[in-house]
Protein backbone atom coordinates (compact mmCIF):
# COMPACT_ATOMS: atom_id res chain seq x y z
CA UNK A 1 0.00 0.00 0.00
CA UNK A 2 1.33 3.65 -0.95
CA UNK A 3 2.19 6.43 0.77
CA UNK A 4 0.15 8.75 -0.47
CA UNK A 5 -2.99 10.48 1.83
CA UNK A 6 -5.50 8.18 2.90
CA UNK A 7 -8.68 9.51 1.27
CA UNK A 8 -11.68 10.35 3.58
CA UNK A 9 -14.22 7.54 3.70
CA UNK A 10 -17.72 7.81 4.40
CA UNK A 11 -19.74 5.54 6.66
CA UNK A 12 -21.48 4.03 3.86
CA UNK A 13 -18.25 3.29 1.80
CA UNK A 14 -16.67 2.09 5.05
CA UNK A 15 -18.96 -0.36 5.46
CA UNK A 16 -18.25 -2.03 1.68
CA UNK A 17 -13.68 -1.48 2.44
CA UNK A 18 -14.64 -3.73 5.46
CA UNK A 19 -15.53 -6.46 3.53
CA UNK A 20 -12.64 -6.26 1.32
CA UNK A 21 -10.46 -5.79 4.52
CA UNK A 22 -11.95 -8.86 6.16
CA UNK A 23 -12.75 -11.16 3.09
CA UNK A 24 -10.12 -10.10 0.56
CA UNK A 25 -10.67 -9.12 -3.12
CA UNK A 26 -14.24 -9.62 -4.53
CA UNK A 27 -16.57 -8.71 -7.54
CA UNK A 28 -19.11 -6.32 -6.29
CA UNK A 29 -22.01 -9.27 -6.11
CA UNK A 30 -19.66 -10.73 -3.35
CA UNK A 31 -19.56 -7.68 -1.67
CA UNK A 32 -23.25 -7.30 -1.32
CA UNK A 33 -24.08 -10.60 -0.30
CA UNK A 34 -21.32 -10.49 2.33
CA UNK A 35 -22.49 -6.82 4.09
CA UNK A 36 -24.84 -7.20 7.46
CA UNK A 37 -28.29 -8.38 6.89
CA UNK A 38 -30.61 -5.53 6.85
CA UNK A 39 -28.30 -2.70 5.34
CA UNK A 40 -31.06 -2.09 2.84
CA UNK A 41 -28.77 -1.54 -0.22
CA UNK A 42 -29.48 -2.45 -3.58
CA UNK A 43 -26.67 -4.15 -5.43
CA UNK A 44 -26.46 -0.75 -7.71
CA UNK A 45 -25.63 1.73 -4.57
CA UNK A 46 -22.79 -1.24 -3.88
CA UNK A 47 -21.65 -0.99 -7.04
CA UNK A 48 -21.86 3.44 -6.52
CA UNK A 49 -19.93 2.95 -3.47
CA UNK A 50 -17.08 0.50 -5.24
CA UNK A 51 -17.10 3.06 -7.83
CA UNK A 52 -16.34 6.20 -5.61
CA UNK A 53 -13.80 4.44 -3.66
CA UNK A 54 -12.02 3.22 -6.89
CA UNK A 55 -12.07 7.31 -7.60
CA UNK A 56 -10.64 8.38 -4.23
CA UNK A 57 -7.88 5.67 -4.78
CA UNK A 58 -9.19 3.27 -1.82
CA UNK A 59 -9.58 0.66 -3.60
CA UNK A 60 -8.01 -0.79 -6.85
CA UNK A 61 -9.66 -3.38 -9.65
CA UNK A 62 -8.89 -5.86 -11.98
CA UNK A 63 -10.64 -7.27 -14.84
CA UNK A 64 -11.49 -10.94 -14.79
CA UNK A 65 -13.73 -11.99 -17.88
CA UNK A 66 -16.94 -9.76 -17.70
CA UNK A 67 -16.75 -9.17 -14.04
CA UNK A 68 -14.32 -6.66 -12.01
CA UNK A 69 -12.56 -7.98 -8.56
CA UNK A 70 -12.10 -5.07 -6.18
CA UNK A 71 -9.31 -4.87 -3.68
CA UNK A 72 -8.08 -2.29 -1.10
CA UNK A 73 -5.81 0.19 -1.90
CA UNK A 74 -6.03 1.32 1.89
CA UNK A 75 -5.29 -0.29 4.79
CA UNK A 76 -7.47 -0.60 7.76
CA UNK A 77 -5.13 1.08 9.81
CA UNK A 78 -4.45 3.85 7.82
CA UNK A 79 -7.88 4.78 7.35
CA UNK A 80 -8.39 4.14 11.38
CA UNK A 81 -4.99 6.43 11.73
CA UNK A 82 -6.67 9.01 9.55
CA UNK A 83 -10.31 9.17 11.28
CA UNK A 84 -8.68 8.93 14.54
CA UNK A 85 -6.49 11.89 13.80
CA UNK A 86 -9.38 14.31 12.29
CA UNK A 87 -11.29 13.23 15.54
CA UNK A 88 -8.58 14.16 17.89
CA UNK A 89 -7.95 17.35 16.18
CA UNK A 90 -11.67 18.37 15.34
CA UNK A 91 -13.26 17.49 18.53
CA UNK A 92 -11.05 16.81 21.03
CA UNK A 93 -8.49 20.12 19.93
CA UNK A 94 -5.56 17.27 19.88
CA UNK A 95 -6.10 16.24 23.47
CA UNK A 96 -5.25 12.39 23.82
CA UNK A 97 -5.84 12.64 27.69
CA UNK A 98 -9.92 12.64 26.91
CA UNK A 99 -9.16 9.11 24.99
CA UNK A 100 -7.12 7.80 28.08
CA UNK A 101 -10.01 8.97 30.29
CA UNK A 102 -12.60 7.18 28.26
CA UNK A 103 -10.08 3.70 28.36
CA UNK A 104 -9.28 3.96 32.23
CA UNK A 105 -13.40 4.50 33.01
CA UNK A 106 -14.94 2.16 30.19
CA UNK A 107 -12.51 0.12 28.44
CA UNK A 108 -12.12 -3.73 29.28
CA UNK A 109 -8.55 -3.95 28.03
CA UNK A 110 -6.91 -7.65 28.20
CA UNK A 111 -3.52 -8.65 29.32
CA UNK A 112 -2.21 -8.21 25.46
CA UNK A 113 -4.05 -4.93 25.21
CA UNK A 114 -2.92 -3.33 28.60
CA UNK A 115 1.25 -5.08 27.86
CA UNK A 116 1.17 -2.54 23.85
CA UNK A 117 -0.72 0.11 25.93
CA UNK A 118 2.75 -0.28 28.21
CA UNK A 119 5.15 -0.09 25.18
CA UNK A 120 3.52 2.47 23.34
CA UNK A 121 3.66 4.96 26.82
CA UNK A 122 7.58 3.83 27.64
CA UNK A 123 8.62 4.73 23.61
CA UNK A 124 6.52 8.16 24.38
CA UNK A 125 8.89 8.34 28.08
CA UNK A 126 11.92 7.69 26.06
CA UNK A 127 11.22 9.50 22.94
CA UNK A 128 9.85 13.04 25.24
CA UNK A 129 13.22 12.72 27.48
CA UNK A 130 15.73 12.64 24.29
């Protein structure tokens, strides 16, 4: 996957990437039989969403006979990077302490969870006393 900006993704269209994330590359009748029951699409507004997603560069194709097999372009973390970073800096004014707040009073973090939680705040001690 590229360097280049992550393009912003809209609910809807983040709802078809996560089947590609989770189930690989598809043609778009995959993709709408694999969404959640009861998202109400029609297979056209999957193949709209494929289409603008293919535009912003989020996803890639490839012609195989009369069909087209759709891939991500994007990975899931980069787009979760990206939305976490316009959250932090829209709403939150680039506070991270709010986030920490809501993990300490809500969050059921596991052993694994807690031990990167750890490492990620020791590289932050180390890297902020350099």
């Amino acid at each position: 996957m590229s360097d280049k900006p992550v393009p912003a993704i809209s609910s809807a269209e983040l709802e078809v990437i996560k089947t590609l994330w989770d189930r690989g590359p598809m043609a778009a009748r995959d993709v709408f039989a694999a969404l959640p029951e009861g998202h109400g699409w029609a297979i056209k507004t999957v193949k709209t969403l494929l289409s603008r997603l293919v535009a912003k560069g989020a996803v890639t194709y490839e012609q195989v006979g009369n069909s087209y097999l759709y891939q991500p372009a994007v990975t899931r973390e980069q787009v979760t990077r990206r939305e976490l970073k316009g959250f932090v800096e829209h709403v939150l004014d680039g506070r991270l302490m709010p986030i920490l707040h809501f993990i300490e009073g809500s969050a059921d973090l596991s052993d694994a969870e807690i031990a990167q939680l750890e490492k990620i705040l020791e590289k932050q001690r180390k890297g902020s006393a350099e």
